[in-house]
Every structure is written in C-alpha cells, then in structure tokens.
C-alpha atoms as a PDB file:
ATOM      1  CA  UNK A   1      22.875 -31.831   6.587  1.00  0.00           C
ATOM      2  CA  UNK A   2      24.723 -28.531   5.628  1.00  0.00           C
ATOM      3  CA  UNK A   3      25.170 -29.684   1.999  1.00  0.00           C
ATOM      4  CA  UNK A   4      21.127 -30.220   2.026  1.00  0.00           C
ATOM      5  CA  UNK A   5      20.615 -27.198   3.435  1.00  0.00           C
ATOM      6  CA  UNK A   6      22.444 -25.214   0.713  1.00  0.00           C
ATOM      7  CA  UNK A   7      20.384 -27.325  -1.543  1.00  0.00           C
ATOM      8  CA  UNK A   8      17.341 -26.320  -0.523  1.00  0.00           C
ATOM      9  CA  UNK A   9      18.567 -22.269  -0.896  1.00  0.00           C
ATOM     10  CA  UNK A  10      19.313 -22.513  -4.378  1.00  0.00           C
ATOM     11  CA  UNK A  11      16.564 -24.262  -5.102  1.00  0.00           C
ATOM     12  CA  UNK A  12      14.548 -21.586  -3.233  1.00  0.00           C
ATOM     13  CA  UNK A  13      16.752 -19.016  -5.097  1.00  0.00           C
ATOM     14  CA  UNK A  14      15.518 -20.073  -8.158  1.00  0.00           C
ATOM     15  CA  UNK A  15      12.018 -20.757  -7.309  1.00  0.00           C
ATOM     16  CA  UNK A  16      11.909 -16.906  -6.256  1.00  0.00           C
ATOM     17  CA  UNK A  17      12.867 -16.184  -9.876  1.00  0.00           C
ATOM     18  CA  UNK A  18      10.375 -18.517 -11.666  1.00  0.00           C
ATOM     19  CA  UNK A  19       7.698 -17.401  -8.815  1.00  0.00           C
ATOM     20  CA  UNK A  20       7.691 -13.883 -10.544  1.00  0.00           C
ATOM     21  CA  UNK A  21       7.324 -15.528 -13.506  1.00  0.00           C
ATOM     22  CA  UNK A  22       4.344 -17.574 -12.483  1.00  0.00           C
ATOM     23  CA  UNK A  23       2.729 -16.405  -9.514  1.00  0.00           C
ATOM     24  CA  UNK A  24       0.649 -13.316 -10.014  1.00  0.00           C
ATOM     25  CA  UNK A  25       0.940 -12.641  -6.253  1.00  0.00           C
ATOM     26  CA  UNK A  26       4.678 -11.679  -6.786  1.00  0.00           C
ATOM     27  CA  UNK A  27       3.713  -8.929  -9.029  1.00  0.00           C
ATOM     28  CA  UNK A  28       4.652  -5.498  -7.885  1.00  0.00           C
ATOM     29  CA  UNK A  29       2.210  -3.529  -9.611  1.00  0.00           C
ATOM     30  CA  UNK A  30      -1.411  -5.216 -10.353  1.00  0.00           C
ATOM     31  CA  UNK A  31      -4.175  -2.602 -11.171  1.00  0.00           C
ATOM     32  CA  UNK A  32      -7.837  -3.356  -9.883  1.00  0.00           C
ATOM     33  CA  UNK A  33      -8.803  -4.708 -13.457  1.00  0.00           C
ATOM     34  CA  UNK A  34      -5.555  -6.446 -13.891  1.00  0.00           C
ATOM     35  CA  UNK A  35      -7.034  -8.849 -10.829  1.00  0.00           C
ATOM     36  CA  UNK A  36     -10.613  -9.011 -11.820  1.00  0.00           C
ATOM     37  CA  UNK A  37      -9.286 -10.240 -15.022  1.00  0.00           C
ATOM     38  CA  UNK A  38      -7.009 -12.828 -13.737  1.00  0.00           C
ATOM     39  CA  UNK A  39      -9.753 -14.108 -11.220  1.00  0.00           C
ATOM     40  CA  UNK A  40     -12.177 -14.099 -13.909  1.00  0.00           C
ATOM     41  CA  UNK A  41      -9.721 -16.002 -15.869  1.00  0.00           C
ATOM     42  CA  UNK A  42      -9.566 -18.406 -12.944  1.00  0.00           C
ATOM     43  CA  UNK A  43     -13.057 -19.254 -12.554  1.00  0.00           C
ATOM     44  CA  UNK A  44     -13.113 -19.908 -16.601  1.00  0.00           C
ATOM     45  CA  UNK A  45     -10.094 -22.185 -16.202  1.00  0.00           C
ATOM     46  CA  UNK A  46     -12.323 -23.580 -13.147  1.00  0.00           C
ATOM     47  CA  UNK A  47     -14.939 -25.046 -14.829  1.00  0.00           C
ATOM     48  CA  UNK A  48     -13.954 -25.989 -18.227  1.00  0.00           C
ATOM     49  CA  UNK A  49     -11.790 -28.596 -16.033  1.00  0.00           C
ATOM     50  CA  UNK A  50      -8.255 -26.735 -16.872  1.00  0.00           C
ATOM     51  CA  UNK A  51      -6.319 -25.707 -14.523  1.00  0.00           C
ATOM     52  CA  UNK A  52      -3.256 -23.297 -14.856  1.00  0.00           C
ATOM     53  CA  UNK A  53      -1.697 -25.310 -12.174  1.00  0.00           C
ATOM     54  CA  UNK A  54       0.021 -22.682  -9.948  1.00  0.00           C
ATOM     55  CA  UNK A  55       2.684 -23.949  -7.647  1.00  0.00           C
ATOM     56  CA  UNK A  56       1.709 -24.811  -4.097  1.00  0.00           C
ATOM     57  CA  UNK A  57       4.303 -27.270  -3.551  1.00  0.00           C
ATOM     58  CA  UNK A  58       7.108 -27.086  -0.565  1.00  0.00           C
ATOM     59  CA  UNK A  59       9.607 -24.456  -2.040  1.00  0.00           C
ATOM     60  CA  UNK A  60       5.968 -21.981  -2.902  1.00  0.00           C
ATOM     61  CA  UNK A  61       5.671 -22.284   0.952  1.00  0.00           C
ATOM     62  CA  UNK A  62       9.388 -22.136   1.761  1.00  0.00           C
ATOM     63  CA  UNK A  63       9.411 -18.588  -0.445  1.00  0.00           C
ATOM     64  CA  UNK A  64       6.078 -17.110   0.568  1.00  0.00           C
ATOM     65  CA  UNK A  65       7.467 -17.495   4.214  1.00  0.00           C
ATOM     66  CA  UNK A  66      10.555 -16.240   3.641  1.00  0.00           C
ATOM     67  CA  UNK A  67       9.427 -12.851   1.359  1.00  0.00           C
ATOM     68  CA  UNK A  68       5.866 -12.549   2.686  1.00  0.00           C
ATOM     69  CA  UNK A  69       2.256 -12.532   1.286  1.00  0.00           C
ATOM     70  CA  UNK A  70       1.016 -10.603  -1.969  1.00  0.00           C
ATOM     71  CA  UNK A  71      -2.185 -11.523  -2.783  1.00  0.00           C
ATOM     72  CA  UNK A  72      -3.860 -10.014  -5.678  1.00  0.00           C
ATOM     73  CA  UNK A  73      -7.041  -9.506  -4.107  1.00  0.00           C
ATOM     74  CA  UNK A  74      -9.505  -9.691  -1.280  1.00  0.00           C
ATOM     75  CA  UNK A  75     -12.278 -12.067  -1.266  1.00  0.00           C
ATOM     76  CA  UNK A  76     -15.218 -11.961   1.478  1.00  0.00           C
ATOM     77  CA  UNK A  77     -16.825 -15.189   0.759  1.00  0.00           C
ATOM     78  CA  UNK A  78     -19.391 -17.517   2.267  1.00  0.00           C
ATOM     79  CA  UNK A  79     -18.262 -20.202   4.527  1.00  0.00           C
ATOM     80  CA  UNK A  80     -20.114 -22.934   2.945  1.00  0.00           C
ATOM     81  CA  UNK A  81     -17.546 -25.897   2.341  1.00  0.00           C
ATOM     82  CA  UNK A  82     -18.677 -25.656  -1.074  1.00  0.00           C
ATOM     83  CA  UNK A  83     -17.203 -22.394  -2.386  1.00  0.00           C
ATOM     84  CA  UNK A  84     -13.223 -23.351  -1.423  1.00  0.00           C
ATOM     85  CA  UNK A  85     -12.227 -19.599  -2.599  1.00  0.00           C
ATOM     86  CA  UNK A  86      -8.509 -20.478  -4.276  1.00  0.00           C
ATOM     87  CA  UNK A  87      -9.858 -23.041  -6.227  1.00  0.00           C
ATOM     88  CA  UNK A  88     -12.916 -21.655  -7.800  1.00  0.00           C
ATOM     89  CA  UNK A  89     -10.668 -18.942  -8.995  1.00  0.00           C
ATOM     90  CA  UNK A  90      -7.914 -21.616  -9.857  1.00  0.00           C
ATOM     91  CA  UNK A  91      -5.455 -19.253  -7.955  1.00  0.00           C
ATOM     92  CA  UNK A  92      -2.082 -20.797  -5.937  1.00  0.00           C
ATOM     93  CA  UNK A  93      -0.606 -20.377  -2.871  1.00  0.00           C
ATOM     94  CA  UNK A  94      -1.094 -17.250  -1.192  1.00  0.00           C
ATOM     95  CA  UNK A  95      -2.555 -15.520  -3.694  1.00  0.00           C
ATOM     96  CA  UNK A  96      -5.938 -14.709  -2.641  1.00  0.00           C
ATOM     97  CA  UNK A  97      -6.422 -12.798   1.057  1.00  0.00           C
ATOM     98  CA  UNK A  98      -9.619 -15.010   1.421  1.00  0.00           C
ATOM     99  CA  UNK A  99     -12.255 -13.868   4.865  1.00  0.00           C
ATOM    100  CA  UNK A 100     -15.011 -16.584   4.779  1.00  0.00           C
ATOM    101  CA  UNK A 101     -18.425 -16.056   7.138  1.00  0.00           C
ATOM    102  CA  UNK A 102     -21.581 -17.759   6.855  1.00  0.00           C
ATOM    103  CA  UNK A 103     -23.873 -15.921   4.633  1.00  0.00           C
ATOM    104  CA  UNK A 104     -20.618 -13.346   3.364  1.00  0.00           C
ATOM    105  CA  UNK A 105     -22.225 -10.525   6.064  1.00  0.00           C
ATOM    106  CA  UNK A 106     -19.839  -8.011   7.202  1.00  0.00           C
ATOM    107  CA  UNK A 107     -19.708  -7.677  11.175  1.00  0.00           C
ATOM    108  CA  UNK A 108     -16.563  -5.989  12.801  1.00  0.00           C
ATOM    109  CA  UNK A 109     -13.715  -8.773  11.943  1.00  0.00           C
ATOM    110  CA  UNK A 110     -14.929  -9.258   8.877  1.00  0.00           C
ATOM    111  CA  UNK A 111     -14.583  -5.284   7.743  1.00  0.00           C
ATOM    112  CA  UNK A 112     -11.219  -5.202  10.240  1.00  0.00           C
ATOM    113  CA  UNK A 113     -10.297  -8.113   8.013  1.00  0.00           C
ATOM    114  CA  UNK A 114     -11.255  -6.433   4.622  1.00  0.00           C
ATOM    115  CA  UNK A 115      -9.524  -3.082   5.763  1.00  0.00           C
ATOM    116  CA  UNK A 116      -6.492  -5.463   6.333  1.00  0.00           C
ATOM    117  CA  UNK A 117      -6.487  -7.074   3.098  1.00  0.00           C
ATOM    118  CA  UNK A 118      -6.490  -4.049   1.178  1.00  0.00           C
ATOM    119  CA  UNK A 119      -5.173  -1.332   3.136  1.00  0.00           C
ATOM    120  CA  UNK A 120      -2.217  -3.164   4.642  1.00  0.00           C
ATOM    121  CA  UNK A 121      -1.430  -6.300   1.997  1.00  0.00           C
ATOM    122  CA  UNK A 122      -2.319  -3.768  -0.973  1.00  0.00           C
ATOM    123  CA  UNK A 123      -4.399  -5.713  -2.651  1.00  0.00           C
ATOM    124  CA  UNK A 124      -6.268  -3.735  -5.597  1.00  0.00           C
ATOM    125  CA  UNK A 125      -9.704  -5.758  -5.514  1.00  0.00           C
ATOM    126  CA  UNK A 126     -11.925  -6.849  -3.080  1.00  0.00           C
ATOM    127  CA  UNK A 127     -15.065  -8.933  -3.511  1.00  0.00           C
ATOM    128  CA  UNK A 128     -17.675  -9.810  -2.064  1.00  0.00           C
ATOM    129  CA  UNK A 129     -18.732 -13.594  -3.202  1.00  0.00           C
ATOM    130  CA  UNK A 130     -22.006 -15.092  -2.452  1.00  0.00           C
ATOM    131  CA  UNK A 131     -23.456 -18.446  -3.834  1.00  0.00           C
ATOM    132  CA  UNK A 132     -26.691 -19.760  -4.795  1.00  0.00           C
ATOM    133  CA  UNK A 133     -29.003 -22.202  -2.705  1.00  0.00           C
ATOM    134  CA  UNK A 134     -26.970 -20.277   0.405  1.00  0.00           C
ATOM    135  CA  UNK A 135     -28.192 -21.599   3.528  1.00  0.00           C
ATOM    136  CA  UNK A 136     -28.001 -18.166   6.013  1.00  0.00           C
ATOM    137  CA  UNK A 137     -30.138 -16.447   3.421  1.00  0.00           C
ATOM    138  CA  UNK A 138     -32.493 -19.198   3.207  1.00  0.00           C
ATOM    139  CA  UNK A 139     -32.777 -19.166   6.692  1.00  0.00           C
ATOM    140  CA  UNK A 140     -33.999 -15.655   6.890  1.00  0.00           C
ATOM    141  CA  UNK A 141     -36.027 -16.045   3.902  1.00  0.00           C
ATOM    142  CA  UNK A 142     -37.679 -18.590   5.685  1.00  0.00           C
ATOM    143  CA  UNK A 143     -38.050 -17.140   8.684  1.00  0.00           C
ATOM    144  CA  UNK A 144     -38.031 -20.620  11.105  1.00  0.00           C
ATOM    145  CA  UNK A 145     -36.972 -20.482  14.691  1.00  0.00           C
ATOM    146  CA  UNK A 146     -32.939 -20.586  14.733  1.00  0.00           C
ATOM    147  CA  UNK A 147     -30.616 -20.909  18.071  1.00  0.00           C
ATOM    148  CA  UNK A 148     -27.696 -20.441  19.625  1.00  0.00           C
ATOM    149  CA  UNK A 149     -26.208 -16.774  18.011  1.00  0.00           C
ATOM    150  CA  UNK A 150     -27.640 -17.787  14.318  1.00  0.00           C
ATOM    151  CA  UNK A 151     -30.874 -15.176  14.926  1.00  0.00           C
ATOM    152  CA  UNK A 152     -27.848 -12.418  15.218  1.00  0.00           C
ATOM    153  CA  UNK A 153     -26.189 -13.689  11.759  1.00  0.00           C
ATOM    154  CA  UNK A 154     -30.241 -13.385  10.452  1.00  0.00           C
ATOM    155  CA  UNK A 155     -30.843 -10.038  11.581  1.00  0.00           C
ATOM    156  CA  UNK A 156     -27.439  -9.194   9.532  1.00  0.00           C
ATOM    157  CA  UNK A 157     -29.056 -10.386   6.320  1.00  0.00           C
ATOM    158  CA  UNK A 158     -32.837  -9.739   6.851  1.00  0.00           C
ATOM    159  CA  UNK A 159     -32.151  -6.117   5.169  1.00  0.00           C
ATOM    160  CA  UNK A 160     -31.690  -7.491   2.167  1.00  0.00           C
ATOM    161  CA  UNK A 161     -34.356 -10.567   2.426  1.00  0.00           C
ATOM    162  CA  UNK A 162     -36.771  -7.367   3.287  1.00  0.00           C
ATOM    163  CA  UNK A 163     -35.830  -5.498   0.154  1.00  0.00           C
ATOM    164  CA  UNK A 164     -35.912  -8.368  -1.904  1.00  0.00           C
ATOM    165  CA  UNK A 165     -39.403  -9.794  -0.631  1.00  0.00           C
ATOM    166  CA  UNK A 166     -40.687  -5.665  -1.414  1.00  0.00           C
ATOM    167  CA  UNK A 167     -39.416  -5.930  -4.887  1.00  0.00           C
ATOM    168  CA  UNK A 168     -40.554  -9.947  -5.969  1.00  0.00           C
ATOM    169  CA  UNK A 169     -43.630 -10.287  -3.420  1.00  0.00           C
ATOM    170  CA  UNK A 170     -45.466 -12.832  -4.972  1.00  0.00           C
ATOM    171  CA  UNK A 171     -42.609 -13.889  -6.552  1.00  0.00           C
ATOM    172  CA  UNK A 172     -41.905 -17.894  -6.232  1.00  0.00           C
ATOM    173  CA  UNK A 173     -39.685 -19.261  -2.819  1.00  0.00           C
ATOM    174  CA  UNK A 174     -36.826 -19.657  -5.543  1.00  0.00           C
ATOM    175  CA  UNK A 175     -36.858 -16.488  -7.082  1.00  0.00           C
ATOM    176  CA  UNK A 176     -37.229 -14.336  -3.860  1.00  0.00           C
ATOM    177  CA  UNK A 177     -34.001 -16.740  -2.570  1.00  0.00           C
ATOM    178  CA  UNK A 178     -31.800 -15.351  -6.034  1.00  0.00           C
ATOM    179  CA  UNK A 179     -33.019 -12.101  -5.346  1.00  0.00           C
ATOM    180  CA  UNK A 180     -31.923 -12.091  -1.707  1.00  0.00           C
ATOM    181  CA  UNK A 181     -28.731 -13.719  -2.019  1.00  0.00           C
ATOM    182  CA  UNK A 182     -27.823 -10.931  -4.536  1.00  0.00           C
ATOM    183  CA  UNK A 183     -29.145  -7.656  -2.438  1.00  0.00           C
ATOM    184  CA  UNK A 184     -26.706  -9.337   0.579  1.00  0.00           C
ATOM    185  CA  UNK A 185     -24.334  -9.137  -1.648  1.00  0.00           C
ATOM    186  CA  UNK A 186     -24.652  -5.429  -2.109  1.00  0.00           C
ATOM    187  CA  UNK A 187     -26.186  -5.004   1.519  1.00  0.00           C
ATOM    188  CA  UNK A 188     -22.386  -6.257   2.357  1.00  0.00           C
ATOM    189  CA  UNK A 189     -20.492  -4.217   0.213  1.00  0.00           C
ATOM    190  CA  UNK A 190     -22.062  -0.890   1.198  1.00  0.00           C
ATOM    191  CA  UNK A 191     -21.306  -1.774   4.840  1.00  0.00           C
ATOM    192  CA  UNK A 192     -17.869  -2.347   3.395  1.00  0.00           C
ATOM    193  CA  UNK A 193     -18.014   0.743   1.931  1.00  0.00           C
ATOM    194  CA  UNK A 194     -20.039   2.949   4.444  1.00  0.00           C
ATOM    195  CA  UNK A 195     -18.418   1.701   7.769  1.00  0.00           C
ATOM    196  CA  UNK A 196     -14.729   1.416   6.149  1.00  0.00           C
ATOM    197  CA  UNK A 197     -14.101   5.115   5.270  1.00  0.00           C
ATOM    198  CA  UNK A 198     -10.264   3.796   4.257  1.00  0.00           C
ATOM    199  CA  UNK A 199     -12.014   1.288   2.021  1.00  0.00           C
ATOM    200  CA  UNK A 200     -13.669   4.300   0.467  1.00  0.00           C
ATOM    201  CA  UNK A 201     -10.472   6.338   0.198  1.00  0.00           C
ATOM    202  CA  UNK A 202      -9.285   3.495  -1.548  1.00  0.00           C
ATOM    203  CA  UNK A 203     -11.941   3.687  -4.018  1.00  0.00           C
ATOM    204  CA  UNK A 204     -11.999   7.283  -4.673  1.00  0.00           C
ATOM    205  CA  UNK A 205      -8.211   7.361  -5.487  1.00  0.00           C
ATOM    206  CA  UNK A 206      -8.635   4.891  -7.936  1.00  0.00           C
ATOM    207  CA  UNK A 207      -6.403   1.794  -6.019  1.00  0.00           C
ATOM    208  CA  UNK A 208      -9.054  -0.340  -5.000  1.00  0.00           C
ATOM    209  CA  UNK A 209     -12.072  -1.254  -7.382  1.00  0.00           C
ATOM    210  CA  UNK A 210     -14.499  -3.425  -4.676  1.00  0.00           C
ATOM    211  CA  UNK A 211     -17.068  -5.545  -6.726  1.00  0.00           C
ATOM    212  CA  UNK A 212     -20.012  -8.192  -5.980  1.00  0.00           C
ATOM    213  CA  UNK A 213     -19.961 -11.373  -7.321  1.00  0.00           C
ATOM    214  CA  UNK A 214     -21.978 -15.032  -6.710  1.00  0.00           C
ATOM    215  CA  UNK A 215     -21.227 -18.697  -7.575  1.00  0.00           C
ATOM    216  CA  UNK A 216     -24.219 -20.939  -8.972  1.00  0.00           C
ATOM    217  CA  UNK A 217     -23.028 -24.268  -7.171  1.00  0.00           C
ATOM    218  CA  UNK A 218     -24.300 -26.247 -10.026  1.00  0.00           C
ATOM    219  CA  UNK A 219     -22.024 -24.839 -12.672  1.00  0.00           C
ATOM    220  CA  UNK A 220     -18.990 -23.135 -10.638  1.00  0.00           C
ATOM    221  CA  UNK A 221     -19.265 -20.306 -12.871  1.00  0.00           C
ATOM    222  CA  UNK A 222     -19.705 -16.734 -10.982  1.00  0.00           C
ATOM    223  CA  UNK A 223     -21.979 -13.820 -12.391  1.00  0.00           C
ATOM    224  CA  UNK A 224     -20.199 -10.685 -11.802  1.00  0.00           C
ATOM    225  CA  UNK A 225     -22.266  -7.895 -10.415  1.00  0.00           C
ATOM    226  CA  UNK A 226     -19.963  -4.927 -10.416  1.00  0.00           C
ATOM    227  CA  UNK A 227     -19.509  -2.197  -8.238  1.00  0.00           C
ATOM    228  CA  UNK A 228     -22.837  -1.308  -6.004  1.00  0.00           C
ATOM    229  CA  UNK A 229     -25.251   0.845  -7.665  1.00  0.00           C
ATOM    230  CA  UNK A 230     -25.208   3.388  -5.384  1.00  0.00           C
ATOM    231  CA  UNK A 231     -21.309   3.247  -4.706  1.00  0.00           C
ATOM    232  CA  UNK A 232     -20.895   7.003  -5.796  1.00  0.00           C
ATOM    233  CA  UNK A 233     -22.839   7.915  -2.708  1.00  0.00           C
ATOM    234  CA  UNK A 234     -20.293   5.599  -0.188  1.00  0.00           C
ATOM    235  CA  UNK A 235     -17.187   7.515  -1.375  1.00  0.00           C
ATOM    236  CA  UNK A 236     -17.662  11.476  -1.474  1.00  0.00           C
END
C-alpha cells in the first residue's frame, strides 16, 4: 500500500510538470486574447473532428485537487444538453469556469457566479454563449402560456425578443428567433456589465475582455460577436 502510494506521487509529480506543458489552465499569465484565441482554436478543433486531446484522466484530477482550479476563462452558457461547454471548445479538465442557465440570462447567481469566475479564479475572458433554435427564447418569441417559474425566466429575455421584433417586424418566425437569440446575448452581457461594477473594473483596466458569442447546433461552429456595442457606456 505505501509503495503504491509513493507511486502515485511521482507519477503526480510528473504529471504537474507535463500539466504546464499541456494544460493551458496551468498557465500563470494568459491575456484576454490569449484565451479567446485558444477557445476559438477549440471550437475549430471541435468540428473538423480533431481533438487536441487534453488530459482528463485520474492523475489531471489527482493534480487539479491537489493545486487548485485555473481556468482560462468564464463561460455563461445555455443549459440546453446540447451545448456541453468543455467540449465545444475542445478544452480539458478544469479549464473552463463554465455557469449554464436556460436561455444564458443573468439573474443574481448567475452574475455572483460570473463575478466569481473572474474576479476570484482570475480568469481573463468571460463569455456569454447562446445557441441557435434555443428553446427559452423561442418561448418568449412565441409568447404561449408557460408554468411553474418559466414566465419569470421569459420576462428575463422578453427585452431582447421586444427589441428584436421592433427592428425585423415583419420579418419571418426564423429570422426574428436569430435576431432574438443574439440581442439576449448582449441584453446579458450589459447586465453583466451594468449590475457587476467589478466586472467593469475589470474591463476598464484592461484584465478582463467579456465577449458574446452563439453556437449554430447544426454545425458546432460559434459566430463571435465581440464586445457589446455600447460597452464603453457600462465601464466609465
């Protein structure tokens, strides 16, 4: 038993040493472009089929518990079983700090979350993924009779259903749907942004770069939207 356990050390030992190597989450410094590039690396990797193949076997889990998280970035995602965060940006074992609601709205966990992620874990990115075909923003597109506490996730993304239905009227059902799930995208990231004055901080000093993104569920790939169009206003 002892003579396993020492084992299992320097096997750990060494695993620590080609973690820094391969893991991006062991990195001491990572600018806010370093990890946009590296998670829109990821998704590339993701869906030509080629994986990097980052380590989430036993010792990855053995070391991250030992030394601790670094993630590289923040992700506020959609909780739709069909956008698994990690593996749309082919990213390993504790290298994402991934916060996952229906419909990607930002209540009070998900911003205490967000503030978290990138306040206290340091990571330089944070971003705010939505998905076509999303289901929450259909349903307030569609405006049907919901129950239970769905109407309060609604009223959360009817802002930008309401902006989007001034701006593509008589639009088609499908177009009005891309144009929603987009402006909830942004309607998120300036509550990030407006409510989360450390988030802003963050942003004006340059250490945290906070950018909209959504995944067509078709393809995988993800159509960056950058930083909010009105961001300059969130941060003075």
């Amino acid at each position: 038993m002892i003579a396993c356990r020492e084992i299992l050390k320097k096997l750990l030992s060494i695993s620590v040493l080609v973690g820094v190597i391969q893991s991006p989450a062991l990195a001491t410094e990572i600018t806010p472009d370093v990890a946009l590039a590296r998670l829109k690396a990821g998704n590339k990797r993701y869906v030509q089929g080629k994986s990097a193949q980052l380590r989430i076997d036993a010792l990855r889990r053995a070391e991250t518990a030992q030394n601790g998280q670094k993630p590289i970035a923040t992700v506020l995602g959609c909780s739709d079983a069909r956008v698994p965060v990690e593996l749309i940006f082919d990213q390993g074992f504790a290298d994402v700090f991934v916060i996952r609601v229906a419909g990607n709205v930002c209540g009070t966990a998900e911003l205490a979350s967000a503030e978290y992620g990138c306040k206290y874990l340091n990571t330089p990115l944070l971003v705010v993924l939505g998905h076509s075909s999303c289901g929450a923003v259909d349903g307030a597109v569609s405006g049907g009779q919901l129950r239970g506490s769905i109407p309060q996730l609604i009223e959360m993304i009817q802002p930008a259903v309401d902006k989007a239905r001034k701006e593509h009227g008589k639009a088609s059902k499908e177009v009005l749907l891309n144009a929603a799930i987009q402006e909830n995208v942004f309607n998120t990231m300036s509550c990030l942004l407006k409510k989360g004055p450390g988030l802003a901080a963050l942003v004006k000093e340059g250490k945290l770069k906070v950018v909209g993104a959504v995944r067509n569920l078709h393809s995988g790939e993800i159509t960056w939207l950058g930083t909010h169009p009105q961001q300059d206003k969130f941060i003075r």
